[in-house]
PDB file of N, CA and C in Angstrom:
ATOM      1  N   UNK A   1     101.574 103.647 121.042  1.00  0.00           N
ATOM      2  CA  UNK A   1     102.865 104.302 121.157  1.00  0.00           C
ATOM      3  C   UNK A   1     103.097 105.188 119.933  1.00  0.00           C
ATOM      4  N   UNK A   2     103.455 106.702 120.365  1.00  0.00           N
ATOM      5  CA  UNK A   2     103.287 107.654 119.309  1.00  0.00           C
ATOM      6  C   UNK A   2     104.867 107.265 118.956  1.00  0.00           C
ATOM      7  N   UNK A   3     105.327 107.149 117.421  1.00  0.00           N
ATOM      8  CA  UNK A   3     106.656 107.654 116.763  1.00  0.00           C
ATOM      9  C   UNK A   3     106.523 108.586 115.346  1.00  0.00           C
ATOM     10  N   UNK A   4     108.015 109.471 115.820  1.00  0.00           N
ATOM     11  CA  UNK A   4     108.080 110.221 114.119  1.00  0.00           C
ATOM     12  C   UNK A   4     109.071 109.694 114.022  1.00  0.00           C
ATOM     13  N   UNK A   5     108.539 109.512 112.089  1.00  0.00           N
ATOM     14  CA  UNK A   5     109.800 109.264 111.090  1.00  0.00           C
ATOM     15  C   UNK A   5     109.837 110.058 110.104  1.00  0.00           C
ATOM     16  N   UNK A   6     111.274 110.455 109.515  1.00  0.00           N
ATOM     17  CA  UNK A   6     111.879 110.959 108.691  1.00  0.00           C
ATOM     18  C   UNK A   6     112.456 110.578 108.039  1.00  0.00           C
ATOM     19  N   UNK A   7     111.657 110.929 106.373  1.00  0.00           N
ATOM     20  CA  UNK A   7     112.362 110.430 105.079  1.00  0.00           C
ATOM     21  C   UNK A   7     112.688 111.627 104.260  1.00  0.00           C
ATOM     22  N   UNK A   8     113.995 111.066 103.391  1.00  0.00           N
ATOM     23  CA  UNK A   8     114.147 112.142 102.537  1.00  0.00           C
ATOM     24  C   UNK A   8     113.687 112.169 100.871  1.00  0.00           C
ATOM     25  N   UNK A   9     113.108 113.040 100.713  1.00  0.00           N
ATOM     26  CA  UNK A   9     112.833 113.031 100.002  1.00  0.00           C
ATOM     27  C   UNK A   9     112.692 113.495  98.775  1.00  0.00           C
ATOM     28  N   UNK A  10     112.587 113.310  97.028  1.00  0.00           N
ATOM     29  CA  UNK A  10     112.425 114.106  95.859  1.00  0.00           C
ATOM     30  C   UNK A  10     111.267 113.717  95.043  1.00  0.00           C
ATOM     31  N   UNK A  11     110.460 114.588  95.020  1.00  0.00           N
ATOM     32  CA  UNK A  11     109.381 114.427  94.031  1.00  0.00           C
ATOM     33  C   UNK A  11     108.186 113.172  95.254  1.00  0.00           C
ATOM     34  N   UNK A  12     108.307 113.421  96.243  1.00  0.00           N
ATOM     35  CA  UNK A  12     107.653 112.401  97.143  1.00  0.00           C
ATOM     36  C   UNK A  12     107.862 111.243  97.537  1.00  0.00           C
ATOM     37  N   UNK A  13     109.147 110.587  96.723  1.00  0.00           N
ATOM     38  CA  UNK A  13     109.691 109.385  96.806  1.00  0.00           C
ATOM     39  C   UNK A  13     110.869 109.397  98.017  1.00  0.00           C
ATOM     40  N   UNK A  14     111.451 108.016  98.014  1.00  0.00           N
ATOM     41  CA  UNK A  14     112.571 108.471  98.554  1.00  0.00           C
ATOM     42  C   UNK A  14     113.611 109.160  97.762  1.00  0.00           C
ATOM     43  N   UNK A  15     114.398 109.949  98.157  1.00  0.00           N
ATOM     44  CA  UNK A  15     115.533 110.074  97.697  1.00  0.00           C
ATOM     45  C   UNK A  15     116.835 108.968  98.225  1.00  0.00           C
ATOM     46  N   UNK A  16     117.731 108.738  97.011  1.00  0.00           N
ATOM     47  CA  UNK A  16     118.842 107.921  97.352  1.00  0.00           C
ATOM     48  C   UNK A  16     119.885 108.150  98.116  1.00  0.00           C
ATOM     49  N   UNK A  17     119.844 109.501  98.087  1.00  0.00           N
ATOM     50  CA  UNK A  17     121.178 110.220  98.731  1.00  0.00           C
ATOM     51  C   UNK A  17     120.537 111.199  99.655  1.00  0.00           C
ATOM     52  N   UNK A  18     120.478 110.990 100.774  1.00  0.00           N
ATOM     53  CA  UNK A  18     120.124 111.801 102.105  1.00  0.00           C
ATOM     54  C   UNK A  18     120.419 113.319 101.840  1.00  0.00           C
ATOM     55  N   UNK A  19     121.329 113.875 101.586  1.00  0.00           N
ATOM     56  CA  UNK A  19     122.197 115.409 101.391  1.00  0.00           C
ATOM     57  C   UNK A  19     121.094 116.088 100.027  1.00  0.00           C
ATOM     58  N   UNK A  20     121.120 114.916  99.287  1.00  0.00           N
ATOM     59  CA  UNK A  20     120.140 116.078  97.743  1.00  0.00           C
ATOM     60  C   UNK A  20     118.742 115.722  97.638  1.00  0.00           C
ATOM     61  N   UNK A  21     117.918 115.412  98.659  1.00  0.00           N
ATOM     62  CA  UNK A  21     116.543 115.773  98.941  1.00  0.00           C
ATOM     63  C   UNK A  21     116.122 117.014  98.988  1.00  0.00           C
ATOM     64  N   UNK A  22     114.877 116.929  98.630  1.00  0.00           N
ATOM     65  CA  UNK A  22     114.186 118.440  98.171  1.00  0.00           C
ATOM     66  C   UNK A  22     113.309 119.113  99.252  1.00  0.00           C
ATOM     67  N   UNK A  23     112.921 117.496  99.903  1.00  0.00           N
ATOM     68  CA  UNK A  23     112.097 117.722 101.307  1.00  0.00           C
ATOM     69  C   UNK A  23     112.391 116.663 102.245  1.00  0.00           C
ATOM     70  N   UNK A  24     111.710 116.478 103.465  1.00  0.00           N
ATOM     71  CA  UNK A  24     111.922 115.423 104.190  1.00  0.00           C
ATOM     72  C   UNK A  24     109.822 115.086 104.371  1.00  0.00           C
ATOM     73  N   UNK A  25     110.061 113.971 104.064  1.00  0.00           N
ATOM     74  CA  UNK A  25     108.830 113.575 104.635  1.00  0.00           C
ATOM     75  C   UNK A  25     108.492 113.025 105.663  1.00  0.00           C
ATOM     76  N   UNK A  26     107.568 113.806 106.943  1.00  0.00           N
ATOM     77  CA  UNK A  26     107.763 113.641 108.223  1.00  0.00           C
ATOM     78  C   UNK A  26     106.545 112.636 108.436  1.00  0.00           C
ATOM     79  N   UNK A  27     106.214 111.678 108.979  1.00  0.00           N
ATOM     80  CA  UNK A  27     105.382 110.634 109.214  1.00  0.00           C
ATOM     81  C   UNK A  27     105.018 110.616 110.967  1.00  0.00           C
ATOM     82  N   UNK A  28     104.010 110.658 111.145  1.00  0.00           N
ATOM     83  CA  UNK A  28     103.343 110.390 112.549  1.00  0.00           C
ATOM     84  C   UNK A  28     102.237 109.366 112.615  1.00  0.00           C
ATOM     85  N   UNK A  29     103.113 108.160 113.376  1.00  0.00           N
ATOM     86  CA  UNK A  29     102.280 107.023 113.566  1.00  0.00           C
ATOM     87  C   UNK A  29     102.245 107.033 115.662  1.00  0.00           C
ATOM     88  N   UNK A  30     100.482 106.566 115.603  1.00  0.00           N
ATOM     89  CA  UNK A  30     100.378 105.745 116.618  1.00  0.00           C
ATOM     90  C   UNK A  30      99.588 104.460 117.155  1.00  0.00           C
ATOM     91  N   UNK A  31     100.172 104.013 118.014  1.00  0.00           N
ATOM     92  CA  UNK A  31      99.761 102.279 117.686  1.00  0.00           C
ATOM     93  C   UNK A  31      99.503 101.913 116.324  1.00  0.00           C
ATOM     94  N   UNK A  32     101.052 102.065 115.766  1.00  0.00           N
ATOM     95  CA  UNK A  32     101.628 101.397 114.784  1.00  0.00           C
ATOM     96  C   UNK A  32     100.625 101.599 113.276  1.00  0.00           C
ATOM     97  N   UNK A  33      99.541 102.744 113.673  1.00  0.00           N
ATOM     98  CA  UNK A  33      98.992 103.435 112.137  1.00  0.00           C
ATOM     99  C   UNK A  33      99.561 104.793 111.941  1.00  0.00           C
ATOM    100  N   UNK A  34      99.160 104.837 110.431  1.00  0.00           N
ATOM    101  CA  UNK A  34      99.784 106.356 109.961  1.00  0.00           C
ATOM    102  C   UNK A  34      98.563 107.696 110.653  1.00  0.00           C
ATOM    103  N   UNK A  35      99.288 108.670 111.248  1.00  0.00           N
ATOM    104  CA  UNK A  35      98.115 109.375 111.631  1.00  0.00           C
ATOM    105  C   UNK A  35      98.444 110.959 110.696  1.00  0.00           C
ATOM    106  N   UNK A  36      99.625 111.290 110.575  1.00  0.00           N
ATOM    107  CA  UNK A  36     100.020 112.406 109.550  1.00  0.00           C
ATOM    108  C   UNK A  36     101.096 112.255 109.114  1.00  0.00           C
ATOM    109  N   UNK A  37     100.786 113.096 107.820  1.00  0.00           N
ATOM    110  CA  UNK A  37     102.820 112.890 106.534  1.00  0.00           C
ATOM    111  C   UNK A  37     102.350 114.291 106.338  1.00  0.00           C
ATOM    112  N   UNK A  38     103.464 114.782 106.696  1.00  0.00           N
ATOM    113  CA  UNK A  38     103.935 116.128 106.387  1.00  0.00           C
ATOM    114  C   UNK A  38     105.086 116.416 105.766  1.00  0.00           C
ATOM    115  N   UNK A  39     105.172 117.226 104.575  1.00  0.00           N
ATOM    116  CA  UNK A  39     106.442 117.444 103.563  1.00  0.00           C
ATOM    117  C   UNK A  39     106.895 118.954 104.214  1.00  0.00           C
ATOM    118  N   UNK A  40     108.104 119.489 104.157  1.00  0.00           N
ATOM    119  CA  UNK A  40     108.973 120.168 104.892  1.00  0.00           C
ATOM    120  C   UNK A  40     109.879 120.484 104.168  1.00  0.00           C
ATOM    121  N   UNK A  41     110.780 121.084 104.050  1.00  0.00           N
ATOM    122  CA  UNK A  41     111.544 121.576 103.620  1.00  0.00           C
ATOM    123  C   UNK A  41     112.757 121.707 104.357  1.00  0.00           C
ATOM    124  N   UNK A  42     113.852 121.388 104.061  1.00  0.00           N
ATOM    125  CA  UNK A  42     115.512 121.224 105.096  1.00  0.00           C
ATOM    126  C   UNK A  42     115.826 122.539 104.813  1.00  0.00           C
ATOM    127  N   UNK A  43     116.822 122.591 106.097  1.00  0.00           N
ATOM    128  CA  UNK A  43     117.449 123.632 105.822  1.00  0.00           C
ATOM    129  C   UNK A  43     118.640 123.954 105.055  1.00  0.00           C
ATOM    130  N   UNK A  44     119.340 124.407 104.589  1.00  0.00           N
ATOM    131  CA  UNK A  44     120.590 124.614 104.102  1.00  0.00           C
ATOM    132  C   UNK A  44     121.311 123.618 104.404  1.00  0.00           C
ATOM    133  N   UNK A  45     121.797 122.704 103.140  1.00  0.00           N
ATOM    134  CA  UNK A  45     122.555 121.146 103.704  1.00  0.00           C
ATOM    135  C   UNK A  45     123.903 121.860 104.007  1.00  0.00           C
ATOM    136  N   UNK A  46     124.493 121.402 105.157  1.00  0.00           N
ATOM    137  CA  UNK A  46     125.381 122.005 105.670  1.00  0.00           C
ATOM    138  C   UNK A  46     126.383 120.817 106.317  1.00  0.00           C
ATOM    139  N   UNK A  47     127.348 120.224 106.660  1.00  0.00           N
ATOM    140  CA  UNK A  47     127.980 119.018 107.737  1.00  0.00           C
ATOM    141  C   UNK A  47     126.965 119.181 108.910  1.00  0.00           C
ATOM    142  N   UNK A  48     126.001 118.312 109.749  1.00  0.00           N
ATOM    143  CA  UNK A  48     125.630 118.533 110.678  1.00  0.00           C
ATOM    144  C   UNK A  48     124.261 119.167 111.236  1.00  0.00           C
ATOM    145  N   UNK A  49     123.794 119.725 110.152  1.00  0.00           N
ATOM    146  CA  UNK A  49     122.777 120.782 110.206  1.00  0.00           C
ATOM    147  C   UNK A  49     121.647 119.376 110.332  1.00  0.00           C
ATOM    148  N   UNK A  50     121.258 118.681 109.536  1.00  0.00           N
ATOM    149  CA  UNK A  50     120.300 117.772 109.117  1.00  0.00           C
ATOM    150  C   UNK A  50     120.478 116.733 110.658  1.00  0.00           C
ATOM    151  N   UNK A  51     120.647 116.681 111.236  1.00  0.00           N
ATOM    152  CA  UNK A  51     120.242 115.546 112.390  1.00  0.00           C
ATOM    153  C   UNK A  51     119.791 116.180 113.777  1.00  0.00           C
ATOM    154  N   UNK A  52     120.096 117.686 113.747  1.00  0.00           N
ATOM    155  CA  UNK A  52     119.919 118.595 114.916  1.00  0.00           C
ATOM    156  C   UNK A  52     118.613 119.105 113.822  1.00  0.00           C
ATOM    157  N   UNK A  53     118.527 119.243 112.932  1.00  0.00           N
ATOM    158  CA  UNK A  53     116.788 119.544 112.685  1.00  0.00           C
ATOM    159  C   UNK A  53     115.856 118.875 112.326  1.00  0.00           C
ATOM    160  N   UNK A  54     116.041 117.569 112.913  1.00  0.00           N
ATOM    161  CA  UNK A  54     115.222 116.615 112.670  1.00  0.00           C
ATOM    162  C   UNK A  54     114.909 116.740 114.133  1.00  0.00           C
ATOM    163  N   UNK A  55     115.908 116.127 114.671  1.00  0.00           N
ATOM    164  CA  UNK A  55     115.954 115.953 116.463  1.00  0.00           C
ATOM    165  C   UNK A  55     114.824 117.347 117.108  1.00  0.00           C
ATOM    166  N   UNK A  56     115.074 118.567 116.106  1.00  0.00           N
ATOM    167  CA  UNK A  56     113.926 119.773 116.897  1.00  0.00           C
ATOM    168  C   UNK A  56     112.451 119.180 116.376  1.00  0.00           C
ATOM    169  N   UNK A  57     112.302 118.213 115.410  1.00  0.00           N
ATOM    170  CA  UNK A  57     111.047 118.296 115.032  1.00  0.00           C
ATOM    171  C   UNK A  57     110.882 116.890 115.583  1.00  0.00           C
ATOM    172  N   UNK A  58     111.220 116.456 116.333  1.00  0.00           N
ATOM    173  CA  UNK A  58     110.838 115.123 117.770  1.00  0.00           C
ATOM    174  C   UNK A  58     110.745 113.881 116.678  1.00  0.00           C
ATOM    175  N   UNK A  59     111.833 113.801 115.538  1.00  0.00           N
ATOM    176  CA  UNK A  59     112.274 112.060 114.867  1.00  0.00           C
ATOM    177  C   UNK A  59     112.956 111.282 115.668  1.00  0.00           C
ATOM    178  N   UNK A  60     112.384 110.373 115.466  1.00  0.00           N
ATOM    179  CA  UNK A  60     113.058 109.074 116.352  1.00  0.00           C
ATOM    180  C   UNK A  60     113.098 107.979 115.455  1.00  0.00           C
ATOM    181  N   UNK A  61     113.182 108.311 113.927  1.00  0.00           N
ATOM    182  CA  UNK A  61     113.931 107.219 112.917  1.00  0.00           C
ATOM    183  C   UNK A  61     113.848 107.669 111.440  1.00  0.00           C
ATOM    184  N   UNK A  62     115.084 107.664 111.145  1.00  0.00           N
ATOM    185  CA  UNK A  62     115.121 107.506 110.061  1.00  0.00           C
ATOM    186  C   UNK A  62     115.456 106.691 108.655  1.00  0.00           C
ATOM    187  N   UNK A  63     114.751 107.382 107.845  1.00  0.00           N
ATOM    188  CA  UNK A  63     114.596 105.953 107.079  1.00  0.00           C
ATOM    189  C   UNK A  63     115.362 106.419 105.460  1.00  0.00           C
ATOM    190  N   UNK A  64     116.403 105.605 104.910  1.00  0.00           N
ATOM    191  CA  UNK A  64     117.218 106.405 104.120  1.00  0.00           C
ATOM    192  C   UNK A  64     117.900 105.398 103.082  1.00  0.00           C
ATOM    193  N   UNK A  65     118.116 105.613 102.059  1.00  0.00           N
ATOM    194  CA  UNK A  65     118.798 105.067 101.037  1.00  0.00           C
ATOM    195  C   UNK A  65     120.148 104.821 101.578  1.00  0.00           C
ATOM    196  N   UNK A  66     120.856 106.318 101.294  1.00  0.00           N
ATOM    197  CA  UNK A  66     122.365 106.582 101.500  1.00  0.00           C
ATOM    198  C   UNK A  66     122.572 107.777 102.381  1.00  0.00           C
ATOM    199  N   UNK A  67     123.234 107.010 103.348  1.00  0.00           N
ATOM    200  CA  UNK A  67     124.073 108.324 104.343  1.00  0.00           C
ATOM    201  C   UNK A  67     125.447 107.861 104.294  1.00  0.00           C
ATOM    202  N   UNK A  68     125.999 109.128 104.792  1.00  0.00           N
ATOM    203  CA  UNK A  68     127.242 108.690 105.152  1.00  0.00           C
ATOM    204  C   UNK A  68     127.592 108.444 106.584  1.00  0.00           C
ATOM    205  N   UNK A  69     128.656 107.992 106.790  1.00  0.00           N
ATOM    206  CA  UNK A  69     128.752 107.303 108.082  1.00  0.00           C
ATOM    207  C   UNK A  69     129.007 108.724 109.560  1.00  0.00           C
ATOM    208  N   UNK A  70     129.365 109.796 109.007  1.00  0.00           N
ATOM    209  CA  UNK A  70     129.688 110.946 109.949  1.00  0.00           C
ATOM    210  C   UNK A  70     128.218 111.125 110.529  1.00  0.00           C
ATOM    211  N   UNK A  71     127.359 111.318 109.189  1.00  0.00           N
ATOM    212  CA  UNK A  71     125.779 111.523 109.443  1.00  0.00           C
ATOM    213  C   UNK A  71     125.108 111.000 110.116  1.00  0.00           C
ATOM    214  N   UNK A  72     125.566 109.279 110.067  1.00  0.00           N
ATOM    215  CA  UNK A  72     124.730 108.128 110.745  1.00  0.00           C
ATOM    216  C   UNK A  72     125.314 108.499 112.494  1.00  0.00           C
ATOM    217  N   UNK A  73     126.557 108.658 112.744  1.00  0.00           N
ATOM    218  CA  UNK A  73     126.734 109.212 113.974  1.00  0.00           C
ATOM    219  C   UNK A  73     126.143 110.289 114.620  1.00  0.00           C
ATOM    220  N   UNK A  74     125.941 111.273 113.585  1.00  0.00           N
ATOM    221  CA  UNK A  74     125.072 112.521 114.248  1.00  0.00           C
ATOM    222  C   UNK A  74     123.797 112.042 114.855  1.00  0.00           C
ATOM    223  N   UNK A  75     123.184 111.266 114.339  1.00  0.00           N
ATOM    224  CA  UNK A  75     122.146 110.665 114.319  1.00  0.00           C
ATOM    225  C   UNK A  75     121.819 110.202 115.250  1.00  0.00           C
ATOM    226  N   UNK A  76     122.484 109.314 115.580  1.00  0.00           N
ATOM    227  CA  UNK A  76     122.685 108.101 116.612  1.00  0.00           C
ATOM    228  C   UNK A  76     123.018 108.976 117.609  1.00  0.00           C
ATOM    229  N   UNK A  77     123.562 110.218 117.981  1.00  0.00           N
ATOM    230  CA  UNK A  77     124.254 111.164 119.051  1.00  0.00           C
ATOM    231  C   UNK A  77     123.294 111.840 119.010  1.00  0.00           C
ATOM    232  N   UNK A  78     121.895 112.287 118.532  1.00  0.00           N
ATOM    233  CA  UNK A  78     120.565 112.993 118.809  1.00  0.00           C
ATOM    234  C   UNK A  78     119.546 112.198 118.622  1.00  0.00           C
ATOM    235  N   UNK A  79     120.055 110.898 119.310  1.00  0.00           N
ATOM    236  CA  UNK A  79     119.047 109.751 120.237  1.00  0.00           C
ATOM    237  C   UNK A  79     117.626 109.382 118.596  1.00  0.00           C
ATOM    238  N   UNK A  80     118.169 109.521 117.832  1.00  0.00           N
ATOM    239  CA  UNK A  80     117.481 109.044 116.530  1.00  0.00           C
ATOM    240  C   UNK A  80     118.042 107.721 115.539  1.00  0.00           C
ATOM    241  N   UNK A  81     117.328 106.481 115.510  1.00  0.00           N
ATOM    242  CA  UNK A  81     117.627 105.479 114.908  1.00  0.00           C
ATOM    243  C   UNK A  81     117.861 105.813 113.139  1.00  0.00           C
ATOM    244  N   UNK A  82     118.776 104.551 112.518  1.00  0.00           N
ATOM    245  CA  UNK A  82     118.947 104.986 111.545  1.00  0.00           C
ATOM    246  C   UNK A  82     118.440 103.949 111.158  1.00  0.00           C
ATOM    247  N   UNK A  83     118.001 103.665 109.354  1.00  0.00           N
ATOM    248  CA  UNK A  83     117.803 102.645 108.959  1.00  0.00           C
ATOM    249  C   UNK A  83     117.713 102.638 107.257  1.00  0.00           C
ATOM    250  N   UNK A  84     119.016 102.376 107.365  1.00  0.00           N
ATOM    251  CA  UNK A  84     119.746 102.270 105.626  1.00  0.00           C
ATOM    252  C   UNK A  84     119.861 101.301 104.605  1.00  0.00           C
ATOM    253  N   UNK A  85     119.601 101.922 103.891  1.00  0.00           N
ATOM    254  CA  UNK A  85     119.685 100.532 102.368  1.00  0.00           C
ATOM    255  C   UNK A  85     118.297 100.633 101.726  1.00  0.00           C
ATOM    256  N   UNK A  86     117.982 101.379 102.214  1.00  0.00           N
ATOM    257  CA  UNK A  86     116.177 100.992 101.775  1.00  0.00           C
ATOM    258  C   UNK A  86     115.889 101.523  99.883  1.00  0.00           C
ATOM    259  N   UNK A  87     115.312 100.453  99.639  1.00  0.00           N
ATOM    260  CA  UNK A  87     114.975 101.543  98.074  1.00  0.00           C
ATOM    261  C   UNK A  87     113.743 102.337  97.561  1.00  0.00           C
ATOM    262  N   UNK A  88     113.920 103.264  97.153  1.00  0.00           N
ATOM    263  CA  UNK A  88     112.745 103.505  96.842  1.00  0.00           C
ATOM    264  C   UNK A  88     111.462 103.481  96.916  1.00  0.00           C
ATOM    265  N   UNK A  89     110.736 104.364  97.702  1.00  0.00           N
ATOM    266  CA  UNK A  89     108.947 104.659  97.545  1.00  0.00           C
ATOM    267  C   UNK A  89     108.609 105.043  98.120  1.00  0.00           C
ATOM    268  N   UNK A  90     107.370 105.460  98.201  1.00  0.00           N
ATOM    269  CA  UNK A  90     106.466 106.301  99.350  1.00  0.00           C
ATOM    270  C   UNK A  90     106.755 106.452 100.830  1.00  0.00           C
ATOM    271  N   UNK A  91     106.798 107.453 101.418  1.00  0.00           N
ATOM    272  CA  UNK A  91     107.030 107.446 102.434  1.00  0.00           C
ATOM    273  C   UNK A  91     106.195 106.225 103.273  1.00  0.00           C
ATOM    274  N   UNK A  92     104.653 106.659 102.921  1.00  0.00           N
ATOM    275  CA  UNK A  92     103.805 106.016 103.580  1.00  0.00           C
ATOM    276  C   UNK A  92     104.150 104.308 103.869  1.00  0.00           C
ATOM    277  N   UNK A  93     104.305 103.964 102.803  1.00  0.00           N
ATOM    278  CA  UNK A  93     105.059 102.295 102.131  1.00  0.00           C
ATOM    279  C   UNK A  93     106.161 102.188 103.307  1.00  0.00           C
ATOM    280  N   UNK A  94     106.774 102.683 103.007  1.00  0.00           N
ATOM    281  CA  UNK A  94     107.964 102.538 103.600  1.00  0.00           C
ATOM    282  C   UNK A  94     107.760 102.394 104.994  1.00  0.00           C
ATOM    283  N   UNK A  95     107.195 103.174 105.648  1.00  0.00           N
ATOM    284  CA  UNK A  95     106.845 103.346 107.575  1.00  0.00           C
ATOM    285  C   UNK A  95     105.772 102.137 107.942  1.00  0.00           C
ATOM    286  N   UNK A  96     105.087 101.747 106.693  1.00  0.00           N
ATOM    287  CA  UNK A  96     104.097 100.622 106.844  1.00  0.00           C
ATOM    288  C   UNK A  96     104.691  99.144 106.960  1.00  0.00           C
ATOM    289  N   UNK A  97     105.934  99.205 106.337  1.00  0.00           N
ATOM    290  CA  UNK A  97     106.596  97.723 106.189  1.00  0.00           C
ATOM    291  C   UNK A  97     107.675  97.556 107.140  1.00  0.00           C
ATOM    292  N   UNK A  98     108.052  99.275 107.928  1.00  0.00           N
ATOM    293  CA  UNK A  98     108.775  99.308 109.211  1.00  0.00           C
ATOM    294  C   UNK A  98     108.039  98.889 110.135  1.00  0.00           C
ATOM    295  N   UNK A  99     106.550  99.106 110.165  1.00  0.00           N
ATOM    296  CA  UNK A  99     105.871  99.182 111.271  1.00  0.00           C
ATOM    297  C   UNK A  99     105.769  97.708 111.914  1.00  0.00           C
ATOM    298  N   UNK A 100     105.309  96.918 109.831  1.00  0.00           N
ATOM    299  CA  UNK A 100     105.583  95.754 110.222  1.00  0.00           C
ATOM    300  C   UNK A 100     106.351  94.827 110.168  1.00  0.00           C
ATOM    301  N   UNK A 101     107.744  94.778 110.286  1.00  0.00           N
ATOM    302  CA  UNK A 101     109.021  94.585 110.291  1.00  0.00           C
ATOM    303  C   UNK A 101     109.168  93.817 109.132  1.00  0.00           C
ATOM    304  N   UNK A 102     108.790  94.674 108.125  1.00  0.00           N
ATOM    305  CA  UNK A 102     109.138  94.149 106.904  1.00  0.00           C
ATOM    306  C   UNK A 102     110.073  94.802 105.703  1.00  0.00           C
ATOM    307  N   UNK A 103     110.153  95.714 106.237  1.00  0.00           N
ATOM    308  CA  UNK A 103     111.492  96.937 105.384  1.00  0.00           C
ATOM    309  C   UNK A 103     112.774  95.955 105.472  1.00  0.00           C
ATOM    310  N   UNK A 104     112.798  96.203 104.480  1.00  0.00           N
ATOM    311  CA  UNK A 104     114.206  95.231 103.989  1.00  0.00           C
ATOM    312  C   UNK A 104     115.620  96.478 103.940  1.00  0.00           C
ATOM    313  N   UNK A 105     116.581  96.624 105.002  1.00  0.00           N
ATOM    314  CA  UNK A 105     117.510  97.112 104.549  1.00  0.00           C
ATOM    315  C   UNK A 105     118.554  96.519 103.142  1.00  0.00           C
ATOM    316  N   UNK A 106     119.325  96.976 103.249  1.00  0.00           N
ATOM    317  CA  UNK A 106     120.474  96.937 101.760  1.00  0.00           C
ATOM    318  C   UNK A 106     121.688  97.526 102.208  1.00  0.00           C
ATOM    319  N   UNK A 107     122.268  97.642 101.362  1.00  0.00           N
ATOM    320  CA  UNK A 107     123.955  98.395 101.355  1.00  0.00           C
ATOM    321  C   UNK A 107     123.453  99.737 101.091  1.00  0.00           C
ATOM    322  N   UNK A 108     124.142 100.495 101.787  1.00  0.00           N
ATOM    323  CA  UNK A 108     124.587 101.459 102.011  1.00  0.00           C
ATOM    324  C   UNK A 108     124.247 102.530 100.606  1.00  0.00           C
ATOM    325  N   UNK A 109     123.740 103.236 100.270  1.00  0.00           N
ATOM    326  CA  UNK A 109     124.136 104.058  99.181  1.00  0.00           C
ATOM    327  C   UNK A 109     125.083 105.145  98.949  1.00  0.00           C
ATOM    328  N   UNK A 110     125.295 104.707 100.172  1.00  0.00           N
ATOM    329  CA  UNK A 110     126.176 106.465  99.956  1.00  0.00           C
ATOM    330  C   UNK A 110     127.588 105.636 100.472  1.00  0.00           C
ATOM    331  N   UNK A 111     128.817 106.435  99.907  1.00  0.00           N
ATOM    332  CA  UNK A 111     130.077 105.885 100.232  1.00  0.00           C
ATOM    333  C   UNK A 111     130.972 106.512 101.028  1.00  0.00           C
ATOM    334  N   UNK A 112     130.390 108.068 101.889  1.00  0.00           N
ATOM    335  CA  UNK A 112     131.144 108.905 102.208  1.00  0.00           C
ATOM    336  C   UNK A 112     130.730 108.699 103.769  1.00  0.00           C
TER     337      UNK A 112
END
C-alpha cells in the first residue's frame, strides 16, 4: 500500500512550527518501506494555502510539531490525516516509527 507523507521542515529536521518551515519533506512509502524523500519548497505561507498544496501533491499525512487548530481542519477537509506533538528529527525517523506505530504524539506546539 503506496502512502505520502508530509513534514515540515528546517535545515532537514522537523520544524516545530508548521507556518516557519523552509521546506516540506515529502516521503513515499510502499508496503510500509521508504521508497523516496523529496525536499520542496512551500509556497507563500498564506491562511490556507499549505493544506490545498499538499493535497495537489497526493499527502495523506501529516506529520508536525505545531499546528494550529484552523490548519488541522484544513487538513482534515482535504481528506489528509494529521499527527501532532511529534519532536524533532529526520523525516525518514519519523515515517519509520509511524510506519511502525511507534511515533509518539505530544501536546500541541503551536497555540493558535
Amino acid at each position: 500500500m503506496k502512502k505520502k507523507f508530509a513534514i515540515p521542515t528546517i535545515n532537514k529536521k522537523l520544524c516545530a512550527h508548521f507556518g516557519h518551515c523552509e521546506n516540506f519533506a515529502l516521503v513515499e512509502t510502499d508496503n510500509n518501506q521508504i521508497i523516496k524523500v523529496d525536499f520542496i519548497q512551500p509556497p507563500e505561507h498564506q491562511p490556507g494555502t499549505y493544506p490545498k498544496f499538499l493535497a495537489s501533491k497526493d499527502v495523506q499525512v501529516i506529520i508536525a510539531g505545531g499546528l494550529g487548530v484552523k490548519a488541522q481542519d484544513l487538513f482534515v477537509q482535504n481528506n489528509i490525516e494529521v499527527f501532532i506533538g511529534v519532536n524533532s528529527d529526520s523525516p525518514e525517523k519519523l515515517v519509520e516509527q509511524y510506519l511502525q506505530d511507534q511515533l509518539q504524539s505530544g501536546q500541541n506546539l503551536c497555540d493558535h
